[in-house]
PDB file of N, CA and C in Angstrom:
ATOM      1  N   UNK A   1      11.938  10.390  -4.874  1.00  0.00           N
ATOM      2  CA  UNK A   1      11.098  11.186  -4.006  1.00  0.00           C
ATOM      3  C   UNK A   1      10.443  10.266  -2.978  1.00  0.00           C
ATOM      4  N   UNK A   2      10.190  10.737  -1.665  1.00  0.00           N
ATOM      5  CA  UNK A   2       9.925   9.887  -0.775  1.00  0.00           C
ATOM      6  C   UNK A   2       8.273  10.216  -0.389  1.00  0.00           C
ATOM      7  N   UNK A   3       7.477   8.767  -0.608  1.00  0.00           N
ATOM      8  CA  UNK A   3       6.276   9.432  -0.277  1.00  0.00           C
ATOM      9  C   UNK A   3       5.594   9.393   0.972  1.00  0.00           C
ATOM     10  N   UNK A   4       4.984   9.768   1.135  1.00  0.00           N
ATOM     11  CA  UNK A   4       4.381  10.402   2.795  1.00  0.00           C
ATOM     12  C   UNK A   4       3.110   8.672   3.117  1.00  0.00           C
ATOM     13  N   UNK A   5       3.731   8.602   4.677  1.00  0.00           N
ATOM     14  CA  UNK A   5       3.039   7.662   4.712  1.00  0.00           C
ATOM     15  C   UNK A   5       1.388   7.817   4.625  1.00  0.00           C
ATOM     16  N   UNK A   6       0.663   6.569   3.772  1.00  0.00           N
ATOM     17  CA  UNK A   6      -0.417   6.939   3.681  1.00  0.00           C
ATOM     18  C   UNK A   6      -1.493   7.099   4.931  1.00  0.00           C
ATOM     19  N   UNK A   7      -2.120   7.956   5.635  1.00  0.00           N
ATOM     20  CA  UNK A   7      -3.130   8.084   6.716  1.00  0.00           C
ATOM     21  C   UNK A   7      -4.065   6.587   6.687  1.00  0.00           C
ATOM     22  N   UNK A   8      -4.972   6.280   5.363  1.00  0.00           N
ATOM     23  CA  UNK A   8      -6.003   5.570   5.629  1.00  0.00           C
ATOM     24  C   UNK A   8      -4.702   4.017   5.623  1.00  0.00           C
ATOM     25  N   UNK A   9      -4.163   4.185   5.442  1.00  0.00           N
ATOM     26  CA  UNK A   9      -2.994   2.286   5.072  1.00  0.00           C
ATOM     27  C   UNK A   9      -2.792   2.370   6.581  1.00  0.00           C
ATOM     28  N   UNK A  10      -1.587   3.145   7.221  1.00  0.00           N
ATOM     29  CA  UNK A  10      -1.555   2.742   8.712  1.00  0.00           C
ATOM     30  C   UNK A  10      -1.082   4.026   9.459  1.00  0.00           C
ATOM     31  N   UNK A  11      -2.037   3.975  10.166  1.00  0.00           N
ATOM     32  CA  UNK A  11      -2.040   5.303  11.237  1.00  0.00           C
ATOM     33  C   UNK A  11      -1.408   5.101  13.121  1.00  0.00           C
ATOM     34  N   UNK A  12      -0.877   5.896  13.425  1.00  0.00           N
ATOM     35  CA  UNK A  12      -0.825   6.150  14.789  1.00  0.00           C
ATOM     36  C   UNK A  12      -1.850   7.136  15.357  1.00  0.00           C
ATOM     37  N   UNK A  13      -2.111   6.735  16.609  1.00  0.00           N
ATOM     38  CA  UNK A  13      -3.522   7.454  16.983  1.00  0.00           C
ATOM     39  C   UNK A  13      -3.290   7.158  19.003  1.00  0.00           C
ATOM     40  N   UNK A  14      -3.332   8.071  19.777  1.00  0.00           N
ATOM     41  CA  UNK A  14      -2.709   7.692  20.892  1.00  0.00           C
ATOM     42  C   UNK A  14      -3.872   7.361  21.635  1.00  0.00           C
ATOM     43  N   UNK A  15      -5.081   7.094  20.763  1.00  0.00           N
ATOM     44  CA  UNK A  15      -6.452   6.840  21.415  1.00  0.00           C
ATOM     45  C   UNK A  15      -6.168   5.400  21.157  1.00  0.00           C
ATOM     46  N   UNK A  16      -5.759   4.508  19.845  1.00  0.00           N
ATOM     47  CA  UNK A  16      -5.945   3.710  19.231  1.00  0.00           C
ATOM     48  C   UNK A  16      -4.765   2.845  20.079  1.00  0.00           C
ATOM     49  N   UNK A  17      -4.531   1.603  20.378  1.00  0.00           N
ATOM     50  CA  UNK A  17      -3.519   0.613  21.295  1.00  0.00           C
ATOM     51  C   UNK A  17      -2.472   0.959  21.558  1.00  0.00           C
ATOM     52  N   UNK A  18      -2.457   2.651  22.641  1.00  0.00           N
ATOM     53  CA  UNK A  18      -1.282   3.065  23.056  1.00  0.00           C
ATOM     54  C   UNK A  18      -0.160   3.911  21.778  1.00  0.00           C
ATOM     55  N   UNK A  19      -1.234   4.245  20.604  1.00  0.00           N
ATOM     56  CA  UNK A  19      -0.269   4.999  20.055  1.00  0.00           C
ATOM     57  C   UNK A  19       0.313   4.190  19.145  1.00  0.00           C
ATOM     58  N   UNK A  20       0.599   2.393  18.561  1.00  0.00           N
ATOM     59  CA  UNK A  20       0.519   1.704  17.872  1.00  0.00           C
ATOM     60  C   UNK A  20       0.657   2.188  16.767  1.00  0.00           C
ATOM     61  N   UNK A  21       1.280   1.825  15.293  1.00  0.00           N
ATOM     62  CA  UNK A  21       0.975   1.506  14.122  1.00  0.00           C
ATOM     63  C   UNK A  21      -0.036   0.870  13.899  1.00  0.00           C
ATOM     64  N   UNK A  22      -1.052   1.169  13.404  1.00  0.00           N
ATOM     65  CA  UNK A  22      -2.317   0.099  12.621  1.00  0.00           C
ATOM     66  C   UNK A  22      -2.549   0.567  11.735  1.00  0.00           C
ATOM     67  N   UNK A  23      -3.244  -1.059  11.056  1.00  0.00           N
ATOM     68  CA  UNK A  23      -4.003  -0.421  10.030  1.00  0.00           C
ATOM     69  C   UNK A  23      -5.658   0.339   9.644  1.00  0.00           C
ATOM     70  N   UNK A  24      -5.464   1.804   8.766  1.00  0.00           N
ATOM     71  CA  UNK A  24      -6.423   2.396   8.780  1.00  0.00           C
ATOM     72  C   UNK A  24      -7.786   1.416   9.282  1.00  0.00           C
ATOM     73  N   UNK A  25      -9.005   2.364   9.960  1.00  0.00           N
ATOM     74  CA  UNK A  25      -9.795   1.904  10.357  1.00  0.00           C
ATOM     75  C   UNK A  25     -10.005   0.338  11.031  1.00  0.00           C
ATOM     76  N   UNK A  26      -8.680  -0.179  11.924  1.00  0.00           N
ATOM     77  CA  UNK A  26      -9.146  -1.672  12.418  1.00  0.00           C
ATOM     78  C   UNK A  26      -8.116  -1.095  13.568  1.00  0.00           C
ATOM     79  N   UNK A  27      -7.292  -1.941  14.481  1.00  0.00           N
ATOM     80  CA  UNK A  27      -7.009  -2.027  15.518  1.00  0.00           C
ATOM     81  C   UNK A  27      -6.090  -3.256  15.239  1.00  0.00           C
ATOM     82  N   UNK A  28      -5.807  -3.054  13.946  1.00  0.00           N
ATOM     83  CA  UNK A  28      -4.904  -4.771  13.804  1.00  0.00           C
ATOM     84  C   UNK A  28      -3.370  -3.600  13.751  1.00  0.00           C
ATOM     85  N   UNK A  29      -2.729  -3.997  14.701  1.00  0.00           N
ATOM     86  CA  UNK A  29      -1.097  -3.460  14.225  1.00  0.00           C
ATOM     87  C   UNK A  29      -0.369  -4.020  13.215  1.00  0.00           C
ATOM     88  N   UNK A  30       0.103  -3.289  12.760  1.00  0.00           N
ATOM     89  CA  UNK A  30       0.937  -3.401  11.547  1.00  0.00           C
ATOM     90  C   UNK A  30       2.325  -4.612  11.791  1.00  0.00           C
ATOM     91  N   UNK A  31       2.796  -4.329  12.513  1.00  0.00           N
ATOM     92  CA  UNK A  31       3.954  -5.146  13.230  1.00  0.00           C
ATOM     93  C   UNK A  31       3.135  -6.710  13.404  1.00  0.00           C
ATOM     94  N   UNK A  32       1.877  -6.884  13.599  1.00  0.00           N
ATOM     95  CA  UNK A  32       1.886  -8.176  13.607  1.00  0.00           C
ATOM     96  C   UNK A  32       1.926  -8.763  11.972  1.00  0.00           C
ATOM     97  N   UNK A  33       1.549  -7.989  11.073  1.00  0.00           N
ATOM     98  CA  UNK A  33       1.527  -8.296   9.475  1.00  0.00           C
ATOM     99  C   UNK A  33       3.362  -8.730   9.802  1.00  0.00           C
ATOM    100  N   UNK A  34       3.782  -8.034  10.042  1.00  0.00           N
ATOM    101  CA  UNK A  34       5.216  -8.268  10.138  1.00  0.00           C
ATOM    102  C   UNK A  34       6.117  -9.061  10.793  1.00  0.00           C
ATOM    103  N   UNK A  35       5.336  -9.584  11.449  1.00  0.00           N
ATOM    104  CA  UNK A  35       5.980 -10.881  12.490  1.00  0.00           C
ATOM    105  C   UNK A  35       5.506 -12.159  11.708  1.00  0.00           C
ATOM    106  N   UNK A  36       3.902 -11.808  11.059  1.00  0.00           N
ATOM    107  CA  UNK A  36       3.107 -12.878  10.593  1.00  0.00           C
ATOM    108  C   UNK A  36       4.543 -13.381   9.264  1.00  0.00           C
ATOM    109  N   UNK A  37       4.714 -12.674   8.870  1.00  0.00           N
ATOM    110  CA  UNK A  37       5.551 -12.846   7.555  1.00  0.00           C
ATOM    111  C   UNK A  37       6.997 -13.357   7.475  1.00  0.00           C
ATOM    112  N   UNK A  38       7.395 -12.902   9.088  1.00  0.00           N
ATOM    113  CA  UNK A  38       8.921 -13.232  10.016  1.00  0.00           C
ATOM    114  C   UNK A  38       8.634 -15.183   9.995  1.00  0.00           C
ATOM    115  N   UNK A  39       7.947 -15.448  10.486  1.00  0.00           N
ATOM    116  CA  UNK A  39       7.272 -16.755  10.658  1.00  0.00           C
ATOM    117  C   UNK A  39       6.547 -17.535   9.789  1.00  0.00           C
ATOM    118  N   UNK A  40       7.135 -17.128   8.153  1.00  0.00           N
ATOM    119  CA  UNK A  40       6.864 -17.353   7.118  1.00  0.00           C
ATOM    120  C   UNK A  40       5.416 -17.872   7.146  1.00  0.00           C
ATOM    121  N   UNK A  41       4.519 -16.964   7.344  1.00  0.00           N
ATOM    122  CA  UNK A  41       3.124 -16.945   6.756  1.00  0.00           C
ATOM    123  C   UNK A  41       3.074 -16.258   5.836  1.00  0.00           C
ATOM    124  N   UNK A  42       1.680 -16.537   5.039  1.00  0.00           N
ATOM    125  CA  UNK A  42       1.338 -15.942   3.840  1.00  0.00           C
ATOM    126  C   UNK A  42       0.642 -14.618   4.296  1.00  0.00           C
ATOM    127  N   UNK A  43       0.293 -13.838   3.135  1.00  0.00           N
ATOM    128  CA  UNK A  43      -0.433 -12.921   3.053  1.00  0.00           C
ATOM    129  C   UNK A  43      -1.703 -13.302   3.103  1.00  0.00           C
ATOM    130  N   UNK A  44      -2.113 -14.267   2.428  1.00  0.00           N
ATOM    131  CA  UNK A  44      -3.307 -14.369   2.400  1.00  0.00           C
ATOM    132  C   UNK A  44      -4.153 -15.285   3.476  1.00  0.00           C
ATOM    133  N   UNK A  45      -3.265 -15.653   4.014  1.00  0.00           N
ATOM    134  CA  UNK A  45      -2.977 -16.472   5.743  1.00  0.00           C
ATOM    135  C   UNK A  45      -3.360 -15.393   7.032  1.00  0.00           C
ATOM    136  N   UNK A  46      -2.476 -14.341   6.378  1.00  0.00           N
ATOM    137  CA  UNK A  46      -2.419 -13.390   7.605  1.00  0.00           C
ATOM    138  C   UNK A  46      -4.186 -12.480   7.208  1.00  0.00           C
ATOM    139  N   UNK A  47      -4.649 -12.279   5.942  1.00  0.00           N
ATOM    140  CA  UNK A  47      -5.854 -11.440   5.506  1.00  0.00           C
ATOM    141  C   UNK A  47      -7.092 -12.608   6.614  1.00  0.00           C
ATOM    142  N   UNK A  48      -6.840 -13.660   6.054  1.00  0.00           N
ATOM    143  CA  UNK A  48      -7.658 -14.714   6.315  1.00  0.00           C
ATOM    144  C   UNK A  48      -8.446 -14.595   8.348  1.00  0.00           C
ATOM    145  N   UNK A  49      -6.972 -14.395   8.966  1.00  0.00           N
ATOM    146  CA  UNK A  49      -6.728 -14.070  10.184  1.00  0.00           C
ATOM    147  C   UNK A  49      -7.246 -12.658  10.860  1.00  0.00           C
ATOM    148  N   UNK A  50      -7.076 -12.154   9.930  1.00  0.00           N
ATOM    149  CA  UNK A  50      -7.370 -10.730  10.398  1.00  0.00           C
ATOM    150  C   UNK A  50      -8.857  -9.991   8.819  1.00  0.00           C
ATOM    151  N   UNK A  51      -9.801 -10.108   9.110  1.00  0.00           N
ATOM    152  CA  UNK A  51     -10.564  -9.625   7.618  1.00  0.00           C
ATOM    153  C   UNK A  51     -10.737  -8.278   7.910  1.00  0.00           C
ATOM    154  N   UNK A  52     -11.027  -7.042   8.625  1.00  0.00           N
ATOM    155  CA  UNK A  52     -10.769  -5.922   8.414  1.00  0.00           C
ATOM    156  C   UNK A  52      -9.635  -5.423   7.752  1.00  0.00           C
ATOM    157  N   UNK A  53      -8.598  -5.998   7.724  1.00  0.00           N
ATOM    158  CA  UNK A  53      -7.252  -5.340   6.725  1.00  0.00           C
ATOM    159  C   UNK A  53      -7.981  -6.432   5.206  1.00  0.00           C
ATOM    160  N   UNK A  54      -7.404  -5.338   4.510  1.00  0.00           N
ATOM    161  CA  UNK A  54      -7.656  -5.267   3.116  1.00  0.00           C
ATOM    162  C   UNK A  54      -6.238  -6.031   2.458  1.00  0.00           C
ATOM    163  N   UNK A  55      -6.655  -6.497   1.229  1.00  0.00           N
ATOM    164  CA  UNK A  55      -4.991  -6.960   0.277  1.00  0.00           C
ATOM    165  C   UNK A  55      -4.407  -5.316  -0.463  1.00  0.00           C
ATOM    166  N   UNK A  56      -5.020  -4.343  -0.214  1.00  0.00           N
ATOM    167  CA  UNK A  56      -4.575  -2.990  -0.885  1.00  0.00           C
ATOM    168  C   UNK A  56      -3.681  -2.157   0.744  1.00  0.00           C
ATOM    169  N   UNK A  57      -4.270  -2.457   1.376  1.00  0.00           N
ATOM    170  CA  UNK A  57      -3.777  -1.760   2.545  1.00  0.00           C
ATOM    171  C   UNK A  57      -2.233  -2.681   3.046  1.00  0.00           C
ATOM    172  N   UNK A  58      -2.860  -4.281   2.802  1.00  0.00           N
ATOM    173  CA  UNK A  58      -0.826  -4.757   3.534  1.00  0.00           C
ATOM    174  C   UNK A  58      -0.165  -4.775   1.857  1.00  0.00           C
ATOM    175  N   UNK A  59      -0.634  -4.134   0.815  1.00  0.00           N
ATOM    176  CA  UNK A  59       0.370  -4.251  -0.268  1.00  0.00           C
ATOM    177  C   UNK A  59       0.971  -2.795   0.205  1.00  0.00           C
ATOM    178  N   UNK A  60       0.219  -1.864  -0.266  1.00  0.00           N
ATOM    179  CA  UNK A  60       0.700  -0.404  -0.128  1.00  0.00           C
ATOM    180  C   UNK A  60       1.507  -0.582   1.229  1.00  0.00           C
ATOM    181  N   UNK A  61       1.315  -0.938   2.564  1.00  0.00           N
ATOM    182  CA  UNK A  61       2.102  -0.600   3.662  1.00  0.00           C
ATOM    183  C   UNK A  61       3.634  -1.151   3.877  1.00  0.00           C
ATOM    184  N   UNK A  62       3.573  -2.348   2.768  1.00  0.00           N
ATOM    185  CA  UNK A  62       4.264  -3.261   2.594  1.00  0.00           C
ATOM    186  C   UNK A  62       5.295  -2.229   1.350  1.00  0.00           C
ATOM    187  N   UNK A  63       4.841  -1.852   0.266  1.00  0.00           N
ATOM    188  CA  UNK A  63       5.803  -1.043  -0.184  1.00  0.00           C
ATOM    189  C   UNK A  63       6.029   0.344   0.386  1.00  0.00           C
ATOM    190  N   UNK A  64       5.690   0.969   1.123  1.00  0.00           N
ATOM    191  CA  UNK A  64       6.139   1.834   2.262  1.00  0.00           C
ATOM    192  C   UNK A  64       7.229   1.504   2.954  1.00  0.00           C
ATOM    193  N   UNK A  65       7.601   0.094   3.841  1.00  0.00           N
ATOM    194  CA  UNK A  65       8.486   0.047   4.190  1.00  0.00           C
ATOM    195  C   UNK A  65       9.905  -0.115   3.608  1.00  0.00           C
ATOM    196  N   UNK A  66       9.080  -0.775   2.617  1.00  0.00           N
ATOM    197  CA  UNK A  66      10.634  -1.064   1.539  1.00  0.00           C
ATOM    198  C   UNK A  66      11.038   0.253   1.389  1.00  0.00           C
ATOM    199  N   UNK A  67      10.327   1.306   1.084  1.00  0.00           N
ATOM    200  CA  UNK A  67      10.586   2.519   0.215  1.00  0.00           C
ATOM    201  C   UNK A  67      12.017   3.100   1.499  1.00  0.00           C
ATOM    202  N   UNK A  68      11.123   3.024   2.524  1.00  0.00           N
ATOM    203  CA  UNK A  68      11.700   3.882   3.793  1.00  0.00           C
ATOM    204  C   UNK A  68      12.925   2.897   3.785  1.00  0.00           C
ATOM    205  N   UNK A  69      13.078   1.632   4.235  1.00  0.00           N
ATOM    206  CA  UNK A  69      14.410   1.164   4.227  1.00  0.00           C
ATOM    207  C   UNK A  69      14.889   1.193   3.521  1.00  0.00           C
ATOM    208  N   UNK A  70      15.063   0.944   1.701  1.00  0.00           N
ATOM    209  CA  UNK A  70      16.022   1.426   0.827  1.00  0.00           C
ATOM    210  C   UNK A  70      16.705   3.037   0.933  1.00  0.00           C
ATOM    211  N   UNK A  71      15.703   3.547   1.345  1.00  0.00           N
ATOM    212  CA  UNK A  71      15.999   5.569   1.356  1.00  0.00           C
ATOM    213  C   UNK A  71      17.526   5.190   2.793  1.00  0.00           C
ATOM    214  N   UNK A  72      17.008   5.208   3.638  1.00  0.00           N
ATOM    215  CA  UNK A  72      17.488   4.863   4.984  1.00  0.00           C
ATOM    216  C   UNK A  72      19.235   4.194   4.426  1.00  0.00           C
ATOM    217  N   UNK A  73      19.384   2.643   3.993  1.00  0.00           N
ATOM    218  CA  UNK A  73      20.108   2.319   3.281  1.00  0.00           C
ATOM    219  C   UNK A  73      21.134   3.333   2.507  1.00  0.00           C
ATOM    220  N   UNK A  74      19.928   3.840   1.791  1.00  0.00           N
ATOM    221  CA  UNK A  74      21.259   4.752   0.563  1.00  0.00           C
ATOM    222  C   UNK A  74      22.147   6.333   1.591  1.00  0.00           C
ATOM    223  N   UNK A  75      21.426   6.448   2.264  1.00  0.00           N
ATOM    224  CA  UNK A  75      21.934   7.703   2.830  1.00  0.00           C
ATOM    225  C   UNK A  75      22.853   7.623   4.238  1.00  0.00           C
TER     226      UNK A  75
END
């Protein structure tokens, strides 16, 4: 079963940096968690960098994508 992305983990908002992925309540885009990690940084490198994102918000968003690319994958 595929679950619905969570609102407060990372939202689009066309008020919020052009409509962007971020994460709930900050202005940090999600895609930079994702570049941060492309460029083998840590998680706790990238929290350190950014302290409005939470370690619950880039875990959960982080298994979101997996979820969506394995689904994506199988079908």
């Amino acid at each position: 079963m595929v679950s619905k992305k969570p609102d407060s983990v990372v939202v689009t908002d066309p008020d919020i940096l052009g409509c962007l992925s971020v994460f709930g309540g900050t202005r940090v885009p999600f895609q930079n968690l994702l570049n941060h990690l492309k460029e083998g940084g840590s998680i706790d490198d990238f929290l350190t960098g950014f302290p409005t994102v939470t370690r619950a918000q880039v875990v959960e968003a982080l298994e979101y994508a997996n979820e969506s690319v394995r689904l994506r994958q199988a079908s």
